[in-house]
N, C-alpha and C. Protein backbone atom coordinates (compact mmCIF):
# COMPACT_ATOMS: atom_id res chain seq x y z
N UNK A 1 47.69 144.13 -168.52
CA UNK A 1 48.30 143.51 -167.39
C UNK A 1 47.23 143.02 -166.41
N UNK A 2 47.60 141.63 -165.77
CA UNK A 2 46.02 141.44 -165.24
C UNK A 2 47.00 142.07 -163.84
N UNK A 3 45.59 142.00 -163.36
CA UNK A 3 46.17 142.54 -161.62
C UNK A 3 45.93 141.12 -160.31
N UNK A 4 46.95 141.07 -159.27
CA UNK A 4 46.87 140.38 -158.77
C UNK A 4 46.44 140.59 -157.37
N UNK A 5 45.37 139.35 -156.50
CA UNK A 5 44.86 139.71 -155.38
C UNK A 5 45.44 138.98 -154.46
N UNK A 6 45.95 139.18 -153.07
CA UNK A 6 46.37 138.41 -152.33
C UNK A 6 46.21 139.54 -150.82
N UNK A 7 47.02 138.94 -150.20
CA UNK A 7 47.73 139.59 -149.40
C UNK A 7 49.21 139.92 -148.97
N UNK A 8 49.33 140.57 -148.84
CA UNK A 8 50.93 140.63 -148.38
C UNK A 8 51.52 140.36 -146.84
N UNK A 9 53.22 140.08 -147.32
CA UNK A 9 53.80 139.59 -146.21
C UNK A 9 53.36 140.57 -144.83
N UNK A 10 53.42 141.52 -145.64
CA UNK A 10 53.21 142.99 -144.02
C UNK A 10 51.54 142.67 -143.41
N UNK A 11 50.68 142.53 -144.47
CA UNK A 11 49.55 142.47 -143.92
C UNK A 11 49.20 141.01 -143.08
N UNK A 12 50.09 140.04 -143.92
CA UNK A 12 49.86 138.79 -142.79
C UNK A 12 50.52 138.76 -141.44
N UNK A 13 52.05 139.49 -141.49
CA UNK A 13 52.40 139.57 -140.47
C UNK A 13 51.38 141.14 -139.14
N UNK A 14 50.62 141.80 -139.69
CA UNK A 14 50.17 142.79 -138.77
C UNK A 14 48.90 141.61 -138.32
N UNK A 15 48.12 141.49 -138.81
CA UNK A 15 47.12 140.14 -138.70
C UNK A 15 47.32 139.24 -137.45
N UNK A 16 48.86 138.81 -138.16
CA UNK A 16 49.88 137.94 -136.71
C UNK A 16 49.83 138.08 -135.04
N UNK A 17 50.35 139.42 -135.60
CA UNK A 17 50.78 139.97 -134.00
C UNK A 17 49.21 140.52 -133.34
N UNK A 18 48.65 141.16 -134.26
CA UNK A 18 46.73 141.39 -133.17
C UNK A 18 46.38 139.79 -132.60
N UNK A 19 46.38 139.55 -133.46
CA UNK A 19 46.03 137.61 -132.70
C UNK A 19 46.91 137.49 -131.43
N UNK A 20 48.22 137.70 -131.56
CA UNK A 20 49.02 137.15 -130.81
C UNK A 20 48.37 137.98 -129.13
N UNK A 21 48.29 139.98 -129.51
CA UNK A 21 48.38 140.03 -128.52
C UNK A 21 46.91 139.97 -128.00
N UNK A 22 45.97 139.44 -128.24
CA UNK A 22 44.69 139.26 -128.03
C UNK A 22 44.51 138.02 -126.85
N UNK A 23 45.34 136.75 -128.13
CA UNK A 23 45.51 135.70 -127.32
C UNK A 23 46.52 135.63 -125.43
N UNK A 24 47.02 137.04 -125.81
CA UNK A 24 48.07 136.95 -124.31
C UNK A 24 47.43 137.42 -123.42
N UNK A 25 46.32 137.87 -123.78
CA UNK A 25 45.12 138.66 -122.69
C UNK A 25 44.06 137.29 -122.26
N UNK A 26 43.75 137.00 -123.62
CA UNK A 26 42.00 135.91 -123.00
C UNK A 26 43.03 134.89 -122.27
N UNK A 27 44.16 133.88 -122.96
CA UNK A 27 44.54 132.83 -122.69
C UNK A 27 44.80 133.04 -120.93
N UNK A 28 45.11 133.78 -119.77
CA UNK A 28 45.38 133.59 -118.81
C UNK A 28 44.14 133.54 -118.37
N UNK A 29 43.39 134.24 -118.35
CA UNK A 29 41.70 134.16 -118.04
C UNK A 29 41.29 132.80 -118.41
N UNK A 30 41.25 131.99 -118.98
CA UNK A 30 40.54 131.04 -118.97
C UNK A 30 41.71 129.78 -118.48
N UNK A 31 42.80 129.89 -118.25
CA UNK A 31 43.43 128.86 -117.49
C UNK A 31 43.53 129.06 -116.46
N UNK A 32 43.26 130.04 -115.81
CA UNK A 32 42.61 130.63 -114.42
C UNK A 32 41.21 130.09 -114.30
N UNK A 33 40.24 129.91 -115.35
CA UNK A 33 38.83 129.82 -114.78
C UNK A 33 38.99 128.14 -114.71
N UNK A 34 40.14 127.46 -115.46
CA UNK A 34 39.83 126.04 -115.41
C UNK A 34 40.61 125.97 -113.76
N UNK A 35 41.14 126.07 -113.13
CA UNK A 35 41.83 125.47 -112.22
C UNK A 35 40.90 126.33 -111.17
N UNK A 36 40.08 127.06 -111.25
CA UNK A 36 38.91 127.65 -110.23
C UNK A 36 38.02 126.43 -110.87
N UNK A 37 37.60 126.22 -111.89
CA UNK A 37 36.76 125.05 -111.56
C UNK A 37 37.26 123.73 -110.92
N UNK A 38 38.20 123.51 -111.43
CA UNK A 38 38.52 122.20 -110.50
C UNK A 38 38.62 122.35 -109.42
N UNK A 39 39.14 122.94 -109.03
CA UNK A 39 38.66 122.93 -106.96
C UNK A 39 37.09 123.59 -106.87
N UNK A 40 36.20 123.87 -107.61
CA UNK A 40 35.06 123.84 -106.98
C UNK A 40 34.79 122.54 -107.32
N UNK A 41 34.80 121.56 -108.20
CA UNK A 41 34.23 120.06 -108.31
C UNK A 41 35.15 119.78 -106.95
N UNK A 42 36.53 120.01 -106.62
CA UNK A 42 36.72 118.93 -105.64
C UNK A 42 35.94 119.38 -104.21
N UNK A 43 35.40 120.35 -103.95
CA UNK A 43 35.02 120.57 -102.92
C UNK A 43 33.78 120.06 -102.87
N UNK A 44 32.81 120.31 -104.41
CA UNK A 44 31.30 119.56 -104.12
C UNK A 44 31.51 118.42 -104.08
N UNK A 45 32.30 117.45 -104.49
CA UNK A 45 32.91 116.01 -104.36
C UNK A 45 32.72 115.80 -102.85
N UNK A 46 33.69 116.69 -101.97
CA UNK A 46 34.20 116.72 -100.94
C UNK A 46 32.91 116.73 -99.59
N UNK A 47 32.28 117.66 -100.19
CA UNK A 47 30.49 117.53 -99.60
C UNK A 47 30.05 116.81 -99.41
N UNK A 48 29.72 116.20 -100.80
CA UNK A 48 29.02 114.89 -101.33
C UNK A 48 29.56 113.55 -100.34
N UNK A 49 31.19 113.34 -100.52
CA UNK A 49 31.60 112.35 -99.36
C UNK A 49 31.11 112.85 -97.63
N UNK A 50 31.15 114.07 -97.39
CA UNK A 50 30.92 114.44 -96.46
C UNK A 50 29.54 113.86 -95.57
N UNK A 51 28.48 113.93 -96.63
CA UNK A 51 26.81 114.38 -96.35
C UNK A 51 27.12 112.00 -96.32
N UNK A 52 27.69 111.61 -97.10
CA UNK A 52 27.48 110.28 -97.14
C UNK A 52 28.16 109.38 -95.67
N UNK A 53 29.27 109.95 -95.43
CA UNK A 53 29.74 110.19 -93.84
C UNK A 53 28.58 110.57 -92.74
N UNK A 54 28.39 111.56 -92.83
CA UNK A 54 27.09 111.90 -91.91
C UNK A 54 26.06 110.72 -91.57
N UNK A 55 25.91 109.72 -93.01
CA UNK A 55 24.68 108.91 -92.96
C UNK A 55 25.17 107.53 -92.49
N UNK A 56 26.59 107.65 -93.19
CA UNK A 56 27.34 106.40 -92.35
C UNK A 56 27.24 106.19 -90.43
N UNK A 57 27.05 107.52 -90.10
CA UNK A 57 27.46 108.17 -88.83
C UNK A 57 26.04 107.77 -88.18
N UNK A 58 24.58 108.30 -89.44
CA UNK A 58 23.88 108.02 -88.30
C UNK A 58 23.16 107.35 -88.09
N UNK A 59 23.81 106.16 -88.93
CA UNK A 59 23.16 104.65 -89.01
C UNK A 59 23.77 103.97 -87.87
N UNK A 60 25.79 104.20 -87.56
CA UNK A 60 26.38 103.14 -87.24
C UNK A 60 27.02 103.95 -85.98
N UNK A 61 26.43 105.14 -85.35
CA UNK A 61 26.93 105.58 -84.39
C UNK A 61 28.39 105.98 -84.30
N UNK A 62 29.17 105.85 -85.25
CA UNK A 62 30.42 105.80 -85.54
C UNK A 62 31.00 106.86 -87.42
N UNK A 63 32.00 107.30 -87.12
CA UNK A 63 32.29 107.54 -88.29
C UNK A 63 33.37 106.01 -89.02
N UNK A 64 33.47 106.03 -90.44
CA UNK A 64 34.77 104.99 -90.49
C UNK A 64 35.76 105.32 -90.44
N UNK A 65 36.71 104.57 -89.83
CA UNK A 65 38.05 104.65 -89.15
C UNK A 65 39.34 105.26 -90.72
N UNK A 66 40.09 105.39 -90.27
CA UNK A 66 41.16 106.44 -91.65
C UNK A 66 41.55 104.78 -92.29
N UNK A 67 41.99 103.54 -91.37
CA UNK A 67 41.98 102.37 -92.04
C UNK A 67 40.88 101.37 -92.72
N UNK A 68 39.99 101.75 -92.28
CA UNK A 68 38.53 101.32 -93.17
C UNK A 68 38.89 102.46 -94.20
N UNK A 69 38.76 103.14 -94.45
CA UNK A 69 38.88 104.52 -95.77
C UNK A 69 37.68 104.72 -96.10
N UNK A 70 37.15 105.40 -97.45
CA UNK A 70 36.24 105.84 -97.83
C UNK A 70 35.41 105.02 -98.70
N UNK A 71 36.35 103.64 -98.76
CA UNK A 71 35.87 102.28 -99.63
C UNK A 71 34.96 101.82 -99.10
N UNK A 72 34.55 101.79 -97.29
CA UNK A 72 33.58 101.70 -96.72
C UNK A 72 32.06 102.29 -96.48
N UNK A 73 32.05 103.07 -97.45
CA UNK A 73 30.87 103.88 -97.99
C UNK A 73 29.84 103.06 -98.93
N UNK A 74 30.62 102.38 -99.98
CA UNK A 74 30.77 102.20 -101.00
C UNK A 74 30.21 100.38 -100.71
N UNK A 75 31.35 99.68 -100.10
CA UNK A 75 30.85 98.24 -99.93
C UNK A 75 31.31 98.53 -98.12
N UNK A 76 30.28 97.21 -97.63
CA UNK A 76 30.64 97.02 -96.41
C UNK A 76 31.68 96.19 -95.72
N UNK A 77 32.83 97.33 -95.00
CA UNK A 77 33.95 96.55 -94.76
C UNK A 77 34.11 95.36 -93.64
N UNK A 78 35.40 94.67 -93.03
CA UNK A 78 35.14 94.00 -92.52
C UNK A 78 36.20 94.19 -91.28
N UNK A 79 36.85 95.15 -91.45
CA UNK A 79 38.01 95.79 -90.64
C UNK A 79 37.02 96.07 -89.54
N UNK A 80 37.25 96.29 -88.34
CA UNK A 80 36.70 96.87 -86.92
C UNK A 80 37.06 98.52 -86.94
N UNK A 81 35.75 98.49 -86.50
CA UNK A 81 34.55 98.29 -85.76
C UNK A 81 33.50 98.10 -87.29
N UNK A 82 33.17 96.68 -87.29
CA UNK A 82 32.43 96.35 -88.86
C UNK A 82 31.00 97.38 -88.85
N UNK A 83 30.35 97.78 -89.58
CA UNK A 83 29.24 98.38 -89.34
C UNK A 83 27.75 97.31 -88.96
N UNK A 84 27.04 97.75 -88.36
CA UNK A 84 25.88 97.16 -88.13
C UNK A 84 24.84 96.79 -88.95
N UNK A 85 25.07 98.53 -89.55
CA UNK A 85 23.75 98.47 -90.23
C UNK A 85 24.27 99.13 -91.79
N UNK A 86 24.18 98.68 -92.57
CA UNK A 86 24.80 98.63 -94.55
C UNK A 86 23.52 98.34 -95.12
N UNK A 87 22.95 99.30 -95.88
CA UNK A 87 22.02 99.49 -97.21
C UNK A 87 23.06 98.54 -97.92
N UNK A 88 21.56 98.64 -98.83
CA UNK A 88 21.96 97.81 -100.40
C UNK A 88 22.76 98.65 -100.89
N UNK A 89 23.50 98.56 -101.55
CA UNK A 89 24.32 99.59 -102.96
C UNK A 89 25.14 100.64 -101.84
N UNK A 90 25.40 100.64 -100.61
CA UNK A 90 25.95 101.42 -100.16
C UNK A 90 25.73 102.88 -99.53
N UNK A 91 26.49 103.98 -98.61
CA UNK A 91 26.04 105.22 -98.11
C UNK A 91 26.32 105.98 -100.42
N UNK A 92 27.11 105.68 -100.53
CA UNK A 92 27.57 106.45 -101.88
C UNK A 92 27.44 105.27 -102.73
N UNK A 93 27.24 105.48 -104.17
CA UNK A 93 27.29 104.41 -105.41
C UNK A 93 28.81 103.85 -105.48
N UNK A 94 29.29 105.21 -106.02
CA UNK A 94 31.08 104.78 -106.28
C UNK A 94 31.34 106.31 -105.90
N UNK A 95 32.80 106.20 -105.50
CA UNK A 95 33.81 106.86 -104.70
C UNK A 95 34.44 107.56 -106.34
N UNK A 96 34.03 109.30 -106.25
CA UNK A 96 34.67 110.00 -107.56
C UNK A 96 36.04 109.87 -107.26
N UNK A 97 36.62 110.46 -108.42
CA UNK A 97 38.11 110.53 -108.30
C UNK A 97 37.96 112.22 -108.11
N UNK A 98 39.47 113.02 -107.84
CA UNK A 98 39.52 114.32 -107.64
C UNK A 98 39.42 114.76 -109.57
N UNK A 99 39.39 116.16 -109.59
CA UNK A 99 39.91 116.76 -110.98
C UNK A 99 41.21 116.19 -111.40
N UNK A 100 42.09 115.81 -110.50
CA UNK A 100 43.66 115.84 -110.66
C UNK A 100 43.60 114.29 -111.01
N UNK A 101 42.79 113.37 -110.72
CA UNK A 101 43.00 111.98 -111.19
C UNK A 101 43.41 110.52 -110.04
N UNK A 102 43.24 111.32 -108.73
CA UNK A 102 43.41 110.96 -107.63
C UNK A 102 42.76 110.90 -106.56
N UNK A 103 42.68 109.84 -105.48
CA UNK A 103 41.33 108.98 -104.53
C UNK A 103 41.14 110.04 -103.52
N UNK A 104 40.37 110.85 -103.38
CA UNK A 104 39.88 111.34 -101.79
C UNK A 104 40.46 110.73 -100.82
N UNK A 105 40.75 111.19 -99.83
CA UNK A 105 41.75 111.06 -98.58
C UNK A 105 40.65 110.90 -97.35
N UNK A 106 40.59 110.33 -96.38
CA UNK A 106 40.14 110.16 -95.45
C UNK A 106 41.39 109.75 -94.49
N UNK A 107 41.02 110.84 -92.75
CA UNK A 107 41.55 110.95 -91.85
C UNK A 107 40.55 111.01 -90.37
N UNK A 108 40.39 109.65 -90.32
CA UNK A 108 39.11 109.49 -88.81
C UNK A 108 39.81 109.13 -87.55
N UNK A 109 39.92 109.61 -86.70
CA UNK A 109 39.10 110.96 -86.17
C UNK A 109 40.59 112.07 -86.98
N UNK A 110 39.66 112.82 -87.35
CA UNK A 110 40.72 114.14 -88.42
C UNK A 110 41.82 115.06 -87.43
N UNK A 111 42.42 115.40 -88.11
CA UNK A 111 43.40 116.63 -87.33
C UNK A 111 42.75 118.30 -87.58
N UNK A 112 41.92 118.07 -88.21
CA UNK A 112 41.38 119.93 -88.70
C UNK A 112 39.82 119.74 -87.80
N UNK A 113 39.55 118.50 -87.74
CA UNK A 113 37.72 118.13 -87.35
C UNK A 113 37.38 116.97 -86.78
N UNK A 114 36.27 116.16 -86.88
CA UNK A 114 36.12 115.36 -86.61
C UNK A 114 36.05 114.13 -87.37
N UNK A 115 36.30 114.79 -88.53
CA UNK A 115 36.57 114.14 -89.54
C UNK A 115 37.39 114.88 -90.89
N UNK A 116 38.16 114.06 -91.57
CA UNK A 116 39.64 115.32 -92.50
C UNK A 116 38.62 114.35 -93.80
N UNK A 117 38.39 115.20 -94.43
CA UNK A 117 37.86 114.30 -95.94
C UNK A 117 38.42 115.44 -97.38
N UNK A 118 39.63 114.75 -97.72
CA UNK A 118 40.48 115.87 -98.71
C UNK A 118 40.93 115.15 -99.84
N UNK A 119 41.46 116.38 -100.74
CA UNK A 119 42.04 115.82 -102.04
C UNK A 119 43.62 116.65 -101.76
N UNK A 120 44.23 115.69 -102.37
CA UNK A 120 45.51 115.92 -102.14
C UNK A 120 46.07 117.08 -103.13
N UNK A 121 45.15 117.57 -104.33
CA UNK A 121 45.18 118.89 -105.00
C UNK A 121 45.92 118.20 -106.53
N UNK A 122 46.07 119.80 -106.71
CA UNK A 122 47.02 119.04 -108.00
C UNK A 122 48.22 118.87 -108.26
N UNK A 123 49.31 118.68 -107.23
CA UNK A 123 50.37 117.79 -107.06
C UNK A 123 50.41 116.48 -106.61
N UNK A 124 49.06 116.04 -106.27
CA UNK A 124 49.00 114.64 -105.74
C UNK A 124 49.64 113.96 -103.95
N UNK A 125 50.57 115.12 -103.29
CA UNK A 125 51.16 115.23 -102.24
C UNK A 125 50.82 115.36 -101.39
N UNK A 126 50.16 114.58 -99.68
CA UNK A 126 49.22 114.85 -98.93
C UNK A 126 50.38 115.71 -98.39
N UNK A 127 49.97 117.04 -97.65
CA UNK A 127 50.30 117.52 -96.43
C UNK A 127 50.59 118.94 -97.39
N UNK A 128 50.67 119.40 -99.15
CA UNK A 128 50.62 120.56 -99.19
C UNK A 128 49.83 121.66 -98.83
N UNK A 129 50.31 122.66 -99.39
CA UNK A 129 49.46 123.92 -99.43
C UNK A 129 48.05 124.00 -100.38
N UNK A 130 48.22 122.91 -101.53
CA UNK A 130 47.41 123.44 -102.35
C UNK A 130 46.31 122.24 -101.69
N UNK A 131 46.35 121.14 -100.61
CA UNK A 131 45.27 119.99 -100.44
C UNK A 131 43.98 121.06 -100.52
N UNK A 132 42.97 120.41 -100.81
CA UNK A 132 41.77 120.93 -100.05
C UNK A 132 40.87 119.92 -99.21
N UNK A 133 40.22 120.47 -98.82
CA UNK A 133 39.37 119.56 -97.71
C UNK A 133 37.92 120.20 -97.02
N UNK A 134 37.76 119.61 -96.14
CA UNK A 134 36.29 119.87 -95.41
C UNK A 134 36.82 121.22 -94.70
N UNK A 135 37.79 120.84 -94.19
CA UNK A 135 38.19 122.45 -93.42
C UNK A 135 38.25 123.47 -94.06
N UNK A 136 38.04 123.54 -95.45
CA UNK A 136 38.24 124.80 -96.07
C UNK A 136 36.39 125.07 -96.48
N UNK A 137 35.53 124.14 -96.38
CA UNK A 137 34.37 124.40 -96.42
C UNK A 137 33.63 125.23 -95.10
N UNK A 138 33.70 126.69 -95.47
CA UNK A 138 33.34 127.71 -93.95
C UNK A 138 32.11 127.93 -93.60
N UNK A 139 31.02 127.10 -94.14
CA UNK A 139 29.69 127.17 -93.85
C UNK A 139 29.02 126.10 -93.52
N UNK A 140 30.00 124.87 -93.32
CA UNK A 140 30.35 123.62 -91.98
C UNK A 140 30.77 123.80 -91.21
N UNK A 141 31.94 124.92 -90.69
CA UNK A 141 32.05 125.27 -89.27
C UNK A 141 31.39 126.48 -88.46
């Protein structure tokens, strides 16, 4: 009689369930570490527009207005108060998008500061709980 090698239904199904409950442990841990990374990119984003503001600021004595937006970094607008003084290529190259797929928010003169420079998070909705912004950066105030 030859003999046969495999495995069995019991042993594939015990196999099954260790995977399963392995996977119910790591899998929340790392969809936790992705949505902790995306709000740390939106906040160094958020810097980054910040520190380019600053230079806008201390070229043109002025920050840009919430209707100029953050496009005014980028090319020189023509909305009032126009800037004076515009480098080549701009305070920033190009304007990132957030993690979530959506434009940085600018609010001049801001309601949290002197300037509001935020991402609307990952519902896309200005005025939630989850926005982030300069005000949540605590080693600028």
């Amino acid at each position: 009689m030859k003999k046969q090698s495999g495995f069995s239904l019991l042993e594939v199904m015990v196999v099954l369930v260790i995977i399963g409950m392995i996977m119910s442990i790591v899998a929340p841990n790392i969809m936790g570490q992705q949505e902790e990374a995306a709000k740390e990119k939106a906040m160094l984003d958020i810097r980054q527009i910040e520190d380019a503001m600053k230079m806008y600021k201390l070229k043109n004595k002025k920050y840009p207005t919430t209707e100029q937006g953050l496009e005014a970094l980028v090319t020189q607008t023509t909305i009032d108060p126009v800037p004076k003084r515009f480098p080549d290529g701009g305070f920033i190259s190009k304007l990132p998008e957030d993690p979530w797929g959506n434009p940085y928010q600018l609010v001049s003169p801001g309601e949290m500061g002197k300037i509001d420079v935020f991402s609307m998070g990952p519902d896309g909705e200005v005025g939630t709980e989850d926005d982030l912004g300069n005000w949540d950066n605590e080693e600028d105030r």
